[in-house]
N, C-alpha and C. Protein backbone atom coordinates (compact mmCIF):
# COMPACT_ATOMS: atom_id res chain seq x y z
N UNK A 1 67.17 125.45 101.64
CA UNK A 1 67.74 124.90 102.85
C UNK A 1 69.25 124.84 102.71
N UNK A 2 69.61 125.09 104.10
CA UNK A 2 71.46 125.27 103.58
C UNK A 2 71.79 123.94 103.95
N UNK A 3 73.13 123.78 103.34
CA UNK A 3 73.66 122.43 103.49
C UNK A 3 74.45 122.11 104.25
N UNK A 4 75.20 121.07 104.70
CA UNK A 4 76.21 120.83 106.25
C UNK A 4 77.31 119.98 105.06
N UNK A 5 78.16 120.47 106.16
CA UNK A 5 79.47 119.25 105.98
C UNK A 5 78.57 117.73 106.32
N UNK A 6 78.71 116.64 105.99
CA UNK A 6 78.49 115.57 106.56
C UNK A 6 79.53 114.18 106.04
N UNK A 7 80.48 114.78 105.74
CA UNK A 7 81.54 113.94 105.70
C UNK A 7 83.26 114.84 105.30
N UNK A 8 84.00 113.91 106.25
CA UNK A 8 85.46 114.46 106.43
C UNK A 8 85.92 113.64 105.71
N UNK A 9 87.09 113.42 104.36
CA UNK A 9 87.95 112.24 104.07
C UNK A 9 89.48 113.16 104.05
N UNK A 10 90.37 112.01 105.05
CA UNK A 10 91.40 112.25 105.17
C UNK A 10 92.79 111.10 104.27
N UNK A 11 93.34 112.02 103.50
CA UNK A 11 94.26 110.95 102.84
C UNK A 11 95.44 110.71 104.19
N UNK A 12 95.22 109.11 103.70
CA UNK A 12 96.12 108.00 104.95
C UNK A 12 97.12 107.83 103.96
N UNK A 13 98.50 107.22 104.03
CA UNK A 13 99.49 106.95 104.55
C UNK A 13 99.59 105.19 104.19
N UNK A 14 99.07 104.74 105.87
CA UNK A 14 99.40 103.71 106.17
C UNK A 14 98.04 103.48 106.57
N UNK A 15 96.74 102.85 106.89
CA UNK A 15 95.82 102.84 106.90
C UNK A 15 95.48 102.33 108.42
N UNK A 16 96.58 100.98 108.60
CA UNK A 16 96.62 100.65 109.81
C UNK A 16 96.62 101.24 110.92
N UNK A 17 97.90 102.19 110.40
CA UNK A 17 98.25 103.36 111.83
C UNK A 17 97.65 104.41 111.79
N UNK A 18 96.74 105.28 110.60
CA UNK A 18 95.91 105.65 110.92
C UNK A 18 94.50 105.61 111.96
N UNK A 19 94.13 104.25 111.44
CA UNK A 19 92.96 104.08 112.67
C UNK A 19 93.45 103.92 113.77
N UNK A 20 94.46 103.21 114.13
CA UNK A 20 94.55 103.03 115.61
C UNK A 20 94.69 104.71 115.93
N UNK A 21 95.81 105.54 115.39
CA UNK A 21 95.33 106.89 115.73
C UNK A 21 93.65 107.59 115.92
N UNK A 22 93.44 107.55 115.07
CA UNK A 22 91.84 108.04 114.57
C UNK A 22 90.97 107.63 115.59
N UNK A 23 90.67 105.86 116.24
CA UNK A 23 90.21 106.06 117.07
C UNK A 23 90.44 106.49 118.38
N UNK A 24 91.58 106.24 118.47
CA UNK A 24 92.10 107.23 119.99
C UNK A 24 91.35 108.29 120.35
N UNK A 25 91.87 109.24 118.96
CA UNK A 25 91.36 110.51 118.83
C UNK A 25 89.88 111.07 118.89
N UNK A 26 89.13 110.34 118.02
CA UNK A 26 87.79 110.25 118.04
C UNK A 26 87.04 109.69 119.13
N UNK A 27 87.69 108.66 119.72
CA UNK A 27 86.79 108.19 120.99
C UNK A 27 85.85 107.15 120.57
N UNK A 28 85.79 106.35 119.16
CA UNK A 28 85.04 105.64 119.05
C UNK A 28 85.76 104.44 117.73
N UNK A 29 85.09 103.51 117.48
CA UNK A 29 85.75 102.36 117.01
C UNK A 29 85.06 102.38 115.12
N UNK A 30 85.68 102.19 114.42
CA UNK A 30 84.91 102.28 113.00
C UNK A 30 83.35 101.93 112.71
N UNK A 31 83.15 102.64 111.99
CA UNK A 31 81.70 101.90 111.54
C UNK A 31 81.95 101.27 110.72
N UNK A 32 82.84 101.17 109.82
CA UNK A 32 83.08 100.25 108.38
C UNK A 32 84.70 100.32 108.30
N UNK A 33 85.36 98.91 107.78
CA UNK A 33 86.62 99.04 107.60
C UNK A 33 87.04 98.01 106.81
N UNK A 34 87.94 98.54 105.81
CA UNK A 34 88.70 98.11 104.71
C UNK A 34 89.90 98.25 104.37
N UNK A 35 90.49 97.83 103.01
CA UNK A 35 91.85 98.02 102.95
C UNK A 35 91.50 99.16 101.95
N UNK A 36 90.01 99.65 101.56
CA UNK A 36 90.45 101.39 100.79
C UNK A 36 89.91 102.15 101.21
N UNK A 37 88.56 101.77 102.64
CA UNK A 37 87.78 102.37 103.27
C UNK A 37 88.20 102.60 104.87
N UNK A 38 88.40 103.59 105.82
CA UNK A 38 87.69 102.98 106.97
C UNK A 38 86.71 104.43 107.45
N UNK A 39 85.86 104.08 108.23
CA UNK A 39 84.60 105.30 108.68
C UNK A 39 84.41 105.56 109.89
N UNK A 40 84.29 106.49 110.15
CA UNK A 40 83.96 106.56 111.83
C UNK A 40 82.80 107.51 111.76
N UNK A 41 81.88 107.57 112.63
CA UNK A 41 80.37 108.44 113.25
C UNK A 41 80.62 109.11 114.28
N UNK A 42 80.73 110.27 113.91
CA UNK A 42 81.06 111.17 115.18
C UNK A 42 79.88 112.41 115.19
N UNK A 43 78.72 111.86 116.18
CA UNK A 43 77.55 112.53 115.68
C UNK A 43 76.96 112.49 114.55
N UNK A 44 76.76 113.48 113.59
CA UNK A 44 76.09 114.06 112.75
C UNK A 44 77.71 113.74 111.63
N UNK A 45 78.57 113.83 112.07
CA UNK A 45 79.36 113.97 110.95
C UNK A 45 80.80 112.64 110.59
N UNK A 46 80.58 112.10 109.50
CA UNK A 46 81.44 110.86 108.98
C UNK A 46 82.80 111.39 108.83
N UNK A 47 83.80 110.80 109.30
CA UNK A 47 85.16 110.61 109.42
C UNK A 47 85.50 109.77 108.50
N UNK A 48 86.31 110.04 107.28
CA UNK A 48 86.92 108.96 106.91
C UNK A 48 88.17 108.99 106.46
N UNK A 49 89.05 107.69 105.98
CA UNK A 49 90.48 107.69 106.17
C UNK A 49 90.67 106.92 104.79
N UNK A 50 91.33 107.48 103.68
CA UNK A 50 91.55 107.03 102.66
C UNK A 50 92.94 106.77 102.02
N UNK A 51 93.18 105.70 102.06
CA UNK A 51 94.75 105.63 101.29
C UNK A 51 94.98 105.57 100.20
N UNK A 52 93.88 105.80 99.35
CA UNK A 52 93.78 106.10 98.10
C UNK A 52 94.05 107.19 97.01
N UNK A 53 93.72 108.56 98.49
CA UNK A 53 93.43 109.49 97.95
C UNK A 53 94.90 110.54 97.83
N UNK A 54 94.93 111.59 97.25
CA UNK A 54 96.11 112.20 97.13
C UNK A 54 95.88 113.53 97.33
N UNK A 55 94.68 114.20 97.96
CA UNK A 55 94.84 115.25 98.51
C UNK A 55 93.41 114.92 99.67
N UNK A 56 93.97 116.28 100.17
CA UNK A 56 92.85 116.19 101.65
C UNK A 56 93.09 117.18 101.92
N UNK A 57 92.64 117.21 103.61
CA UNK A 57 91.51 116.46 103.66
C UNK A 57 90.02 117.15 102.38
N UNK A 58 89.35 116.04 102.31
CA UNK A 58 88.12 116.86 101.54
C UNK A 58 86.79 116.41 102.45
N UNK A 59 86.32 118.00 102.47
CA UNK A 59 84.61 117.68 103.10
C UNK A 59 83.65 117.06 102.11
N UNK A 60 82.63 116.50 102.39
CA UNK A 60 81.71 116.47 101.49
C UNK A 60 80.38 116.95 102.01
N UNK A 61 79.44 117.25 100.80
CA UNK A 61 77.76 117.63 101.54
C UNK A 61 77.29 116.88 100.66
N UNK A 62 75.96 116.38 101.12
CA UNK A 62 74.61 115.45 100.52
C UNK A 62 73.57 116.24 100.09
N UNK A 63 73.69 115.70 99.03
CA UNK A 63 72.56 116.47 97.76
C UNK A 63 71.82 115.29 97.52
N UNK A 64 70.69 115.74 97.05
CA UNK A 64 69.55 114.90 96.76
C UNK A 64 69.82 114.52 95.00
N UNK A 65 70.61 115.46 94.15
CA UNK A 65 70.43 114.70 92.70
C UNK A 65 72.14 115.35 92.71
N UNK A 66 72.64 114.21 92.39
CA UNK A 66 74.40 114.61 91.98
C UNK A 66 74.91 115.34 90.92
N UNK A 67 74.01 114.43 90.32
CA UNK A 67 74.07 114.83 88.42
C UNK A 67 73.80 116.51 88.75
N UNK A 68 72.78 116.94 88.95
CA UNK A 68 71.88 118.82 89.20
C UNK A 68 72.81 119.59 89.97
N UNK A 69 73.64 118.68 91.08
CA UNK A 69 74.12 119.50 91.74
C UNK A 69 75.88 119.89 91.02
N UNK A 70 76.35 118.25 90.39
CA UNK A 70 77.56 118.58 89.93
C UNK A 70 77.12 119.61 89.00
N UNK A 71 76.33 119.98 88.02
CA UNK A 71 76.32 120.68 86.88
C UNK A 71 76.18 122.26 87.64
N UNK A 72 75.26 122.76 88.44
CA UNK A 72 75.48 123.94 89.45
C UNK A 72 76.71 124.70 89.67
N UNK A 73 77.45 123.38 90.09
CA UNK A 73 79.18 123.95 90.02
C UNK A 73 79.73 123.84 89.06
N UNK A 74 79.97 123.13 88.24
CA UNK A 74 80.32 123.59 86.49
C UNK A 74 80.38 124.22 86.35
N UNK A 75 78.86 125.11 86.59
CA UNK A 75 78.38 126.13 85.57
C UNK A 75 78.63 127.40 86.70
N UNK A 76 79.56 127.78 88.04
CA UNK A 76 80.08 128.61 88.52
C UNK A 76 81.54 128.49 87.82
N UNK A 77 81.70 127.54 86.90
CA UNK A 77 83.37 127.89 86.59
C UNK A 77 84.19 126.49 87.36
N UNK A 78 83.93 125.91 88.29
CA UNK A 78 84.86 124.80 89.11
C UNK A 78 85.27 123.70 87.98
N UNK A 79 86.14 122.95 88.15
CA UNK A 79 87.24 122.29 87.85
C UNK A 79 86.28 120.71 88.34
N UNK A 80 86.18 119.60 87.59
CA UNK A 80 85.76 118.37 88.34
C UNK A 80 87.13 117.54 88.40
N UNK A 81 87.06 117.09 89.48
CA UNK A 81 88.27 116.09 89.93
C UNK A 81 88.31 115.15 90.34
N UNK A 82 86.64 114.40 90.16
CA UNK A 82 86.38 113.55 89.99
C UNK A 82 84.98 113.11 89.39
N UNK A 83 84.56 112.64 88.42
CA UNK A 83 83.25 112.67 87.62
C UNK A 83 82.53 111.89 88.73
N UNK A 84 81.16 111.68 88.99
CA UNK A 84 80.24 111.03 89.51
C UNK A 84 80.69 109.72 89.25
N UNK A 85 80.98 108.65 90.91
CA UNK A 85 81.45 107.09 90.94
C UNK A 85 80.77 106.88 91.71
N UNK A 86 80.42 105.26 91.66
CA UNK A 86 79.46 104.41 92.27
C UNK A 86 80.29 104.59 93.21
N UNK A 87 80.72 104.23 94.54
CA UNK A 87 81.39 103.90 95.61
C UNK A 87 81.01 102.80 96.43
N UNK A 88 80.08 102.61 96.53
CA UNK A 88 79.64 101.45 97.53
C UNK A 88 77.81 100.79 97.05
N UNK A 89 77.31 99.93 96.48
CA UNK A 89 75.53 100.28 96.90
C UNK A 89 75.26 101.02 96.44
N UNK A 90 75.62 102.04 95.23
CA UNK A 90 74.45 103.20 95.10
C UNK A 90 75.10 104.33 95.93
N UNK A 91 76.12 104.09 96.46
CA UNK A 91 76.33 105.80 97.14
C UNK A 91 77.37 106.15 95.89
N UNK A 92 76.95 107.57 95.69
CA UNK A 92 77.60 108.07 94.54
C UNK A 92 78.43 109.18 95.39
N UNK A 93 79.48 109.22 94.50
CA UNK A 93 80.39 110.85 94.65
C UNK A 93 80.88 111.01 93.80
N UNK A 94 81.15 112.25 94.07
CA UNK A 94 82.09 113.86 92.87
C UNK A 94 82.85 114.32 93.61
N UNK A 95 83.75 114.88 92.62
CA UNK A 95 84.95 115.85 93.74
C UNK A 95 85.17 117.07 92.83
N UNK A 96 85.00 118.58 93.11
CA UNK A 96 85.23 119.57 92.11
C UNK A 96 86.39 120.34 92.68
N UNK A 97 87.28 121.24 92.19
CA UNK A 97 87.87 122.36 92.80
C UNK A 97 87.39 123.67 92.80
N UNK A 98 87.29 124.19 93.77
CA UNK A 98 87.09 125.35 94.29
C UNK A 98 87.61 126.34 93.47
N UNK A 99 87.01 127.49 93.35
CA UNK A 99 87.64 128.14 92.42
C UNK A 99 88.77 129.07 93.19
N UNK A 100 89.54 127.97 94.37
CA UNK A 100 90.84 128.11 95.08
C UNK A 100 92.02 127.67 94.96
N UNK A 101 91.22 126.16 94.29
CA UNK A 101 92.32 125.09 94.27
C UNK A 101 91.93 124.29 94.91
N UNK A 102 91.31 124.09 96.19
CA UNK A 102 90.52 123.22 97.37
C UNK A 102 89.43 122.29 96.76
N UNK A 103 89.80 120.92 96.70
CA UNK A 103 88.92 119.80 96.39
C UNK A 103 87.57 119.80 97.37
N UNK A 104 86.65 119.63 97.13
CA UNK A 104 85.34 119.46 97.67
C UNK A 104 84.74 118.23 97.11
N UNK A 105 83.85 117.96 97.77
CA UNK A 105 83.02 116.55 97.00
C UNK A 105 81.55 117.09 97.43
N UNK A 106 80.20 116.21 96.84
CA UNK A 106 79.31 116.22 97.11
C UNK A 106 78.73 114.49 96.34
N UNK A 107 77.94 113.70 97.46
CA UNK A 107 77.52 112.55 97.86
C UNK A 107 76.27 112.61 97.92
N UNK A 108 75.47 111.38 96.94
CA UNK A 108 74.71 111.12 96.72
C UNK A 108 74.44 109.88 97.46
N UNK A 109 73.41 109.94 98.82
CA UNK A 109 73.25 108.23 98.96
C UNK A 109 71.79 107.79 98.45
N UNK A 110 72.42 106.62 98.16
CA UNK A 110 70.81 105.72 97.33
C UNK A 110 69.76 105.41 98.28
């Protein structure tokens, strides 16, 4: 089965003035919001805004085992750029580079 984008993270700035942008733009109001998180649902696919982060934007796709899937890309040669982290509850993520340079992630939810 092929896999989808199902999440956007965009490195913020200022976090504040991001969302008030973001929802303008999007047309809808956060699903979750923090001072390292905020999320938006736009259909099928998660928006998010990170001031944490130092490159972007990065997509992510949902895999059923993180661990199976980070090692998959390893073992094409990719770069990890971020090892498997708890993030919230049990939702896990990774971030690898492309064998472009382009950060990707793949998300595990519990």
């Amino acid at each position: 089965m092929a896999k989808s984008i199902k999440l956007l993270v965009y490195p913020v700035k200022d976090i504040g003035n991001a969302k008030t942008f973001y929802s303008k733009f999007l047309g809808v109001e956060p699903y979750v919001e923090g001072p390292y998180y905020v999320g938006y649902r736009v259909g099928d696919l998660e928006v998010g805004l990170d001031p944490n982060s130092k490159v972007g934007p990065i997509s992510y796709t949902d895999v059923v085992d993180i661990k199976a899937s980070l090692k998959e890309m390893t073992n094409v040669g990719v770069e990890i750029v971020q090892d498997i982290k708890d993030v919230a509850n049990g939702l896990l993520i990774a971030q690898v580079k492309d064998t472009n340079g382009n950060v990707v992630g793949l998300r595990q939810q519990s």
